[in-house]
PDB file of N, CA and C in Angstrom:
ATOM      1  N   UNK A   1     148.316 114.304  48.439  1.00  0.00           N
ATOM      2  CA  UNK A   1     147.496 113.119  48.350  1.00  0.00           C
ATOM      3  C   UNK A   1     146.069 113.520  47.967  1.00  0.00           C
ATOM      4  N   UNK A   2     145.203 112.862  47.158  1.00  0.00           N
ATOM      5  CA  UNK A   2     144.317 112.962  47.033  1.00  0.00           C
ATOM      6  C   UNK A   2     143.033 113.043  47.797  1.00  0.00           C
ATOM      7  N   UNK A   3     142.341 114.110  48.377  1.00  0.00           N
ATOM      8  CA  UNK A   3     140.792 113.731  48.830  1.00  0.00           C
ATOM      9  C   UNK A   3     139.416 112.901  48.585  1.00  0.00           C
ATOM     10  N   UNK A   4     139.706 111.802  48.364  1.00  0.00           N
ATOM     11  CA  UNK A   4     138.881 111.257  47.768  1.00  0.00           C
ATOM     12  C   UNK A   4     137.419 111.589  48.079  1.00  0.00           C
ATOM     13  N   UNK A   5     136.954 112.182  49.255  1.00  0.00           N
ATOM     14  CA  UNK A   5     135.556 112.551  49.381  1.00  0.00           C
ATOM     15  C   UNK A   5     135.431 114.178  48.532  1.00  0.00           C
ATOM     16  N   UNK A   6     136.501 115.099  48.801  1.00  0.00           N
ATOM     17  CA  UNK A   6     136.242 115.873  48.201  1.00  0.00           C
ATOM     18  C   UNK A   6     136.415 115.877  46.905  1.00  0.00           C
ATOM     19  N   UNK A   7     136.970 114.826  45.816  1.00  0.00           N
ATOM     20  CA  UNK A   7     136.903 115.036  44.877  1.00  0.00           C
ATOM     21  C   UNK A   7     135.116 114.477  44.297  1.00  0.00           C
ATOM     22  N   UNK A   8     134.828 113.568  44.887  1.00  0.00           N
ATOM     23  CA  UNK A   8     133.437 113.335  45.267  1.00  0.00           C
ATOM     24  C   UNK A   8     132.218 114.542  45.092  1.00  0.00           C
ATOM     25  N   UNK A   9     132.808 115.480  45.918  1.00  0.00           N
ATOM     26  CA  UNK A   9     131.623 116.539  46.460  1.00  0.00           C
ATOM     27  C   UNK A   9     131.527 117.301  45.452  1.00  0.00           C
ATOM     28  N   UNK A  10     132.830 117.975  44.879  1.00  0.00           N
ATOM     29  CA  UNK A  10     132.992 119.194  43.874  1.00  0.00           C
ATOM     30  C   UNK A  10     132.135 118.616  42.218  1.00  0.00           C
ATOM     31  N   UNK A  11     132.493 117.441  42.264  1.00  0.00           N
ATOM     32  CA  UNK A  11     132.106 116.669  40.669  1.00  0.00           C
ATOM     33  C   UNK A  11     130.479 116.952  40.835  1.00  0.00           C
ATOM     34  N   UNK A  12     130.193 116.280  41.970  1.00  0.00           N
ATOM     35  CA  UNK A  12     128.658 116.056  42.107  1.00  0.00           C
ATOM     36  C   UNK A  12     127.731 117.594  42.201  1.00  0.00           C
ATOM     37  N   UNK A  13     128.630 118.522  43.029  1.00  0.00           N
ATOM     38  CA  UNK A  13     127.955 120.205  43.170  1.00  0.00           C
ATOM     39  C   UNK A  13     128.132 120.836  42.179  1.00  0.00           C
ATOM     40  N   UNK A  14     129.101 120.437  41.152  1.00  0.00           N
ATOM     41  CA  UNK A  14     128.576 120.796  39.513  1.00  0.00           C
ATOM     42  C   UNK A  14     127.269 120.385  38.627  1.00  0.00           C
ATOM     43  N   UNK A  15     126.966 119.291  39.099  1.00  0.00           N
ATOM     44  CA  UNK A  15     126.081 118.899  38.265  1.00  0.00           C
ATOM     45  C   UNK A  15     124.388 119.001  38.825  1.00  0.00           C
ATOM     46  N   UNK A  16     124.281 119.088  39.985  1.00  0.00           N
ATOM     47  CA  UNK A  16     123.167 119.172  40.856  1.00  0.00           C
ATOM     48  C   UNK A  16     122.246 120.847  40.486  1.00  0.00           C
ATOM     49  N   UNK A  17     121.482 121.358  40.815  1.00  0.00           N
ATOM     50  CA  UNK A  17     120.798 122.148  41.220  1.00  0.00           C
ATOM     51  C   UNK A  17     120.939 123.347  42.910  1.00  0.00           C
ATOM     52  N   UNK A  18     120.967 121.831  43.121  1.00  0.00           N
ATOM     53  CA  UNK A  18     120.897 122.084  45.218  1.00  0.00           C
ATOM     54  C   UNK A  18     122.355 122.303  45.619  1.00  0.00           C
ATOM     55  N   UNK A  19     123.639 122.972  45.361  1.00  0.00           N
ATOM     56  CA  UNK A  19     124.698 122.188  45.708  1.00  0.00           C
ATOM     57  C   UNK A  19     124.920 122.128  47.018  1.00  0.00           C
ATOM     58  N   UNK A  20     124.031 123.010  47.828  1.00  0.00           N
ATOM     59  CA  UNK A  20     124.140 122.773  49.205  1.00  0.00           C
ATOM     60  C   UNK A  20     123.566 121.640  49.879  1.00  0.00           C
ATOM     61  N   UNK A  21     123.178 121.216  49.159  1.00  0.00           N
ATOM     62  CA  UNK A  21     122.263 119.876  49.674  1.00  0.00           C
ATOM     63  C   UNK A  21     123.213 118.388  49.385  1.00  0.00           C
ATOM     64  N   UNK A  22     124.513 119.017  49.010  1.00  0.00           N
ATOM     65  CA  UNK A  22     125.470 117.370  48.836  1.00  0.00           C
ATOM     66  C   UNK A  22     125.986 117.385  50.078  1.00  0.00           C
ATOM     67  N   UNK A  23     126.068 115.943  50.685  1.00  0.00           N
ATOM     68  CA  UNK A  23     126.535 115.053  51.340  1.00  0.00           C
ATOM     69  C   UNK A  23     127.437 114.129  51.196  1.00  0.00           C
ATOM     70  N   UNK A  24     128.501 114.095  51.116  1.00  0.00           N
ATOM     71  CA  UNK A  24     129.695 112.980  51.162  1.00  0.00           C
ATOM     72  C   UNK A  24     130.077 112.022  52.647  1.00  0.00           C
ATOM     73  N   UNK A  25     129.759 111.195  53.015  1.00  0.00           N
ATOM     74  CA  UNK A  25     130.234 110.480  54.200  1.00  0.00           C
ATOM     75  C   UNK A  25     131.159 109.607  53.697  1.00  0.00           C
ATOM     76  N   UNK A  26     132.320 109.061  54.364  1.00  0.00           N
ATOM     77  CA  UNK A  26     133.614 108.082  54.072  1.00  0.00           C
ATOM     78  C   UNK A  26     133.380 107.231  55.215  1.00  0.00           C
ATOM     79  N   UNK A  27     133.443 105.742  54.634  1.00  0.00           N
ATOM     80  CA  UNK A  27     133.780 104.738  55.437  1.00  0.00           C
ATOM     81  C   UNK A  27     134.867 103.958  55.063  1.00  0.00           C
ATOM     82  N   UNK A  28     135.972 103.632  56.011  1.00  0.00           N
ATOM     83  CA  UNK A  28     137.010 103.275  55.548  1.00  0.00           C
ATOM     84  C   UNK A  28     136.772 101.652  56.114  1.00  0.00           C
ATOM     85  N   UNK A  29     137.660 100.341  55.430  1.00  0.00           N
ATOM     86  CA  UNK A  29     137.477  99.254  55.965  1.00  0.00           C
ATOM     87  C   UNK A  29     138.373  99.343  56.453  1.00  0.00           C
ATOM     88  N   UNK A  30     138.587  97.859  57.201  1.00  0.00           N
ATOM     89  CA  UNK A  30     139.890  97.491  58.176  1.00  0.00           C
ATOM     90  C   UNK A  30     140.962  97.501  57.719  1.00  0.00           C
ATOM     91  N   UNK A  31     140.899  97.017  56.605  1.00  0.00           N
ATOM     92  CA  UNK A  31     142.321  96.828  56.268  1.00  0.00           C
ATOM     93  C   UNK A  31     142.702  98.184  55.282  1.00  0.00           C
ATOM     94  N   UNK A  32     142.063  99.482  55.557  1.00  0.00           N
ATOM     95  CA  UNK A  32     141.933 100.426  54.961  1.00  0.00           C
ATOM     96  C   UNK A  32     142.562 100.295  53.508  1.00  0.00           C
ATOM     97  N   UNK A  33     142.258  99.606  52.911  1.00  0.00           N
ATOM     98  CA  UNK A  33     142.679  99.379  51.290  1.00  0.00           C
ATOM     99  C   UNK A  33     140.910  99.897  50.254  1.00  0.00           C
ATOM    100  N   UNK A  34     139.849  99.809  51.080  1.00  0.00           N
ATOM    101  CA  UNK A  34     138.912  99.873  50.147  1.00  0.00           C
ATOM    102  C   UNK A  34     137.934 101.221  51.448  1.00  0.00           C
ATOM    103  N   UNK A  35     137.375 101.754  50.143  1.00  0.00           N
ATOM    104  CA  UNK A  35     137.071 103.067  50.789  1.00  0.00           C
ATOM    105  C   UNK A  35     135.369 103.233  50.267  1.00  0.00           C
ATOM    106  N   UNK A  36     134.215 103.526  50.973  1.00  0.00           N
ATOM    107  CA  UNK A  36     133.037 103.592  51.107  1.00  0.00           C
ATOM    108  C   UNK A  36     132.753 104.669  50.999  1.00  0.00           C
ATOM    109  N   UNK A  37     132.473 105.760  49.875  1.00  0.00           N
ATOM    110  CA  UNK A  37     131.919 106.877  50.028  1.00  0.00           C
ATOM    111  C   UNK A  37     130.374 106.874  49.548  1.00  0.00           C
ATOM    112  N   UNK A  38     129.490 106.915  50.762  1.00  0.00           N
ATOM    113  CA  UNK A  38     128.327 107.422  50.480  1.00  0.00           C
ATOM    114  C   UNK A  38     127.498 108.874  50.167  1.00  0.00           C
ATOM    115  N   UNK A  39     127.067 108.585  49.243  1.00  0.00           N
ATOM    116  CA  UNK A  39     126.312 110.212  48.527  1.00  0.00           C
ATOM    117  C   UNK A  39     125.169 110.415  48.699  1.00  0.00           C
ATOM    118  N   UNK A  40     124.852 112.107  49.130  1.00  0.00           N
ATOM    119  CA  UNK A  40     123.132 111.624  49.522  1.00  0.00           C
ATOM    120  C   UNK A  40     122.918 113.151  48.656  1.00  0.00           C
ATOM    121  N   UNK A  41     121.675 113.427  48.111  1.00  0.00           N
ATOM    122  CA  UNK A  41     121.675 114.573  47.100  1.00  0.00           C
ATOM    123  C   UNK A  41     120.412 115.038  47.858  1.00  0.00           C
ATOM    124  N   UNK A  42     120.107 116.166  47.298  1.00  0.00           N
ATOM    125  CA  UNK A  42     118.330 116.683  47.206  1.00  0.00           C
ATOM    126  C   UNK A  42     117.621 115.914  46.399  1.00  0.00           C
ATOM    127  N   UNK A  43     116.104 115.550  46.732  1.00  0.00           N
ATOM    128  CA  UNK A  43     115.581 114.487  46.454  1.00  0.00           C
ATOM    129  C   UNK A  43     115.202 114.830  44.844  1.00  0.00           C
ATOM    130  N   UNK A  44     115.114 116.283  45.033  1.00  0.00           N
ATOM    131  CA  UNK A  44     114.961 116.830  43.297  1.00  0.00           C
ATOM    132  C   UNK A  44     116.089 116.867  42.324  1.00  0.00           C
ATOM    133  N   UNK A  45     116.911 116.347  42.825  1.00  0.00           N
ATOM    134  CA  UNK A  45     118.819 116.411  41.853  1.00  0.00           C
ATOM    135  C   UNK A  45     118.869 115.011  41.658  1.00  0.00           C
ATOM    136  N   UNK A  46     118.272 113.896  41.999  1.00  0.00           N
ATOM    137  CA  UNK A  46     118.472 112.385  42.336  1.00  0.00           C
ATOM    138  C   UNK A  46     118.682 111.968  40.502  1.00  0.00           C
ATOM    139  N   UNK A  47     117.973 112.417  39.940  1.00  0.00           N
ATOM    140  CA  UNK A  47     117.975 111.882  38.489  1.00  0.00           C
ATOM    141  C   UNK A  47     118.485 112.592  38.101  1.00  0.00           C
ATOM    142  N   UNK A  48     119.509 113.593  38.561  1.00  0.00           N
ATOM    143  CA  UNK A  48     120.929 114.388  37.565  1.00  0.00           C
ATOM    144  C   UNK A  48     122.070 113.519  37.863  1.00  0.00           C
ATOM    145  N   UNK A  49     122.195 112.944  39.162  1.00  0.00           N
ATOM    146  CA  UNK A  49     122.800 112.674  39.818  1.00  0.00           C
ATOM    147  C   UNK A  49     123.233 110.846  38.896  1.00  0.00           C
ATOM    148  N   UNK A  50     121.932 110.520  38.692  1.00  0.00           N
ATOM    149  CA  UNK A  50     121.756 108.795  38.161  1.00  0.00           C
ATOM    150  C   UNK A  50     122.175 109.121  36.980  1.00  0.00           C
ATOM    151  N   UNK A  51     121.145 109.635  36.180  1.00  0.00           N
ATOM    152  CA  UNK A  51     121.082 110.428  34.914  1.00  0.00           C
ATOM    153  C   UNK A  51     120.430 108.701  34.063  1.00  0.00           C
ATOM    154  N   UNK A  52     120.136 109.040  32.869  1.00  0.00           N
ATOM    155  CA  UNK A  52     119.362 108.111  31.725  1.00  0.00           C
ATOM    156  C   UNK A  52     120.087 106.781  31.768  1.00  0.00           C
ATOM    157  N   UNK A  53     119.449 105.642  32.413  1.00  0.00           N
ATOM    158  CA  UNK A  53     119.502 104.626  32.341  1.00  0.00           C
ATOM    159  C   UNK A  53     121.025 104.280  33.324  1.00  0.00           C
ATOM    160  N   UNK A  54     121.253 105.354  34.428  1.00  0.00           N
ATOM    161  CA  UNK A  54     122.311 105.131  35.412  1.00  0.00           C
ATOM    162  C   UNK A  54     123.557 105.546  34.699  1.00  0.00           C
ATOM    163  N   UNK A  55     123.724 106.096  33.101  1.00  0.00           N
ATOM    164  CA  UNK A  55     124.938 106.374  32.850  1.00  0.00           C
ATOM    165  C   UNK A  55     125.894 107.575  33.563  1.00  0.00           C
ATOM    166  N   UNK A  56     124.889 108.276  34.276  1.00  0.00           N
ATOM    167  CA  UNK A  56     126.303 109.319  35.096  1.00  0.00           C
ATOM    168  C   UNK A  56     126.501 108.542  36.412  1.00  0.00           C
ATOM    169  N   UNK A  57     125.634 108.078  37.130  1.00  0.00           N
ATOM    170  CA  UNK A  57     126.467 107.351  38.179  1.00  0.00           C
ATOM    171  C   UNK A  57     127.093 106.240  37.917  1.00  0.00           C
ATOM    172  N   UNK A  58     126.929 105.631  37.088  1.00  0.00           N
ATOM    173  CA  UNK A  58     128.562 105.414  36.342  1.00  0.00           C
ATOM    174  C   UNK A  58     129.605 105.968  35.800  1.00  0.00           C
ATOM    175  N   UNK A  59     129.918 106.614  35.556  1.00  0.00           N
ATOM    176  CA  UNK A  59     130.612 107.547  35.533  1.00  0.00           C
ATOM    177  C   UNK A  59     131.414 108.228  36.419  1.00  0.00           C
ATOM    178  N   UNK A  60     130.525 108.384  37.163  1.00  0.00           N
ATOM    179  CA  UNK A  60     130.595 109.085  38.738  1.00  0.00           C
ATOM    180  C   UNK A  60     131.810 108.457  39.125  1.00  0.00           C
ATOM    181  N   UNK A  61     131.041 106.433  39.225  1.00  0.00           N
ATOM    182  CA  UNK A  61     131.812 105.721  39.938  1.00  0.00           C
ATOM    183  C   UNK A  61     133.003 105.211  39.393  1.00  0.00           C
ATOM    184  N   UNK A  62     133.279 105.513  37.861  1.00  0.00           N
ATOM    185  CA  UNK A  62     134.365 105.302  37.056  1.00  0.00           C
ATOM    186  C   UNK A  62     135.717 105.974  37.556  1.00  0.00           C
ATOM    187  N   UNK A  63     135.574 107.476  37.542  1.00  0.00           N
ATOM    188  CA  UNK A  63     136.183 108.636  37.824  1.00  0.00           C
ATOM    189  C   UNK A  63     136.460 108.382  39.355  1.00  0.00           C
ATOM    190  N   UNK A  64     135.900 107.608  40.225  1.00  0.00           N
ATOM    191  CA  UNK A  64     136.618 107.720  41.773  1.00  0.00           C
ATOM    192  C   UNK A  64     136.810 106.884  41.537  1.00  0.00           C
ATOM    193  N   UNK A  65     137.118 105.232  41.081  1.00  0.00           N
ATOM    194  CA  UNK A  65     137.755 104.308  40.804  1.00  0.00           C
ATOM    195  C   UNK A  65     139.143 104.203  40.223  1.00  0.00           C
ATOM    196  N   UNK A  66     139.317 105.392  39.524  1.00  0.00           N
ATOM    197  CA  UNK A  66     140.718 105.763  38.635  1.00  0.00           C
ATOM    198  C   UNK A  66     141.174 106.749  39.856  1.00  0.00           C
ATOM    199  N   UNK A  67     140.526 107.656  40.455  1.00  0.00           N
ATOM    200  CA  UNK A  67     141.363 108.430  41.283  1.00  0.00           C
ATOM    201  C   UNK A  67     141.296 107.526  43.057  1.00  0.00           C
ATOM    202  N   UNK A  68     140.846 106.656  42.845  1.00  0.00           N
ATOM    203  CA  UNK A  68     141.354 105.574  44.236  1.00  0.00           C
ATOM    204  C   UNK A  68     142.580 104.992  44.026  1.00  0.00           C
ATOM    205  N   UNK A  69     142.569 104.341  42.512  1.00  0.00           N
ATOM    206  CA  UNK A  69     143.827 103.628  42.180  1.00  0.00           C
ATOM    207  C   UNK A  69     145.331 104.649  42.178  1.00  0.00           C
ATOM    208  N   UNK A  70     145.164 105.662  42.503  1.00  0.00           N
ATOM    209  CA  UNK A  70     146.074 106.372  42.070  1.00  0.00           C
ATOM    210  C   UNK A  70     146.976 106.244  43.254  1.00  0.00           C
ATOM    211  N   UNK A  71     146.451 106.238  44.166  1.00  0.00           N
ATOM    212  CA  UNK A  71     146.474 106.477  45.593  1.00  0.00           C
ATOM    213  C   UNK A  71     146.452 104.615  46.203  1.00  0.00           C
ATOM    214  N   UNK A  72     146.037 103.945  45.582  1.00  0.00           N
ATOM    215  CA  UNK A  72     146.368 102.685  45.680  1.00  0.00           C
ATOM    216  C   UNK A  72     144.714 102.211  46.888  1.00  0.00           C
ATOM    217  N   UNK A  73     143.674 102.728  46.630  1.00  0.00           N
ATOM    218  CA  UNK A  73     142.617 102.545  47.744  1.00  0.00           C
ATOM    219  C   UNK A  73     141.525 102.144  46.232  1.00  0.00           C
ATOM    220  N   UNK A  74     140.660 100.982  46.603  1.00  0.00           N
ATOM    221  CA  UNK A  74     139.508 100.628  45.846  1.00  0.00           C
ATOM    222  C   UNK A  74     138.020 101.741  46.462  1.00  0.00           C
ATOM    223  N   UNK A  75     137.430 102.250  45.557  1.00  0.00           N
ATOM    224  CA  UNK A  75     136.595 103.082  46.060  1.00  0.00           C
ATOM    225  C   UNK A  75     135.650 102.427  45.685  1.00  0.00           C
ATOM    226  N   UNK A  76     134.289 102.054  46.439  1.00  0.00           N
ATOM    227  CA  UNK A  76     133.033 102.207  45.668  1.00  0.00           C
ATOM    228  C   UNK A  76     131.748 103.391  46.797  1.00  0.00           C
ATOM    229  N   UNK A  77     131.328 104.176  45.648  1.00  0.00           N
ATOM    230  CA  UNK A  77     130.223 104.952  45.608  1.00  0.00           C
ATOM    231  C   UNK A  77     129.093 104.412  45.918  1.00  0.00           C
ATOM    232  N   UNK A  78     128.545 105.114  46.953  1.00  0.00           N
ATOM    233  CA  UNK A  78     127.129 104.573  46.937  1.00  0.00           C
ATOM    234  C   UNK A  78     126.254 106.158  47.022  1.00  0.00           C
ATOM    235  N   UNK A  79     124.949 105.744  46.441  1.00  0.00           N
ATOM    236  CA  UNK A  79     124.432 106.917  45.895  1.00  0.00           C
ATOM    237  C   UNK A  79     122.763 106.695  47.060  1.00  0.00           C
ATOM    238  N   UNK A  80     122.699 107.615  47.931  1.00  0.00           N
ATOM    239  CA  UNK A  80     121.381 107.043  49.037  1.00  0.00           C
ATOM    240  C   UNK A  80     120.164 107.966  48.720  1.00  0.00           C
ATOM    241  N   UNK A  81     118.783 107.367  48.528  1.00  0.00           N
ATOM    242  CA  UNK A  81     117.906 108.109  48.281  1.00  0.00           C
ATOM    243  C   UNK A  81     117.639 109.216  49.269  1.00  0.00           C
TER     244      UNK A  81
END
């Protein structure tokens, strides 16, 4: 089965600077069908992380959206200053 936080962590500690400085937290809802992963970076990685005009955290959130569905769970990303 898929990790959905760790597939989270590894994507994001590629692209960062800090990779020790990623944070993944999971919140699951009640009816555990939709899944809350919050991201928190080094405050100096924040715009690798967004990237020009938000296109990698889209992206970001594209790529755990296809690997939620796989697994049958709605993911959304949240990215915390």
């Amino acid at each position: 089965m898929i990790e959905l936080k760790k597939v989270l962590s590894d994507m994001v500690k590629c692209i960062v600077d800090q990779p020790d400085e990623v944070t993944v937290l999971e919140d699951s809802s009640e009816d555990s069908k939709t899944v809350t992963l919050t991201l928190t970076v080094a405050q100096g990685d924040m715009g690798k992380v967004i990237g020009k005009h938000g296109r990698i955290a889209r992206s970001i959130r594209l790529v755990m959206k296809t690997a939620g569905g796989k697994i049958g769970k709605r993911v959304n990303v949240e990215i915390k200053d």
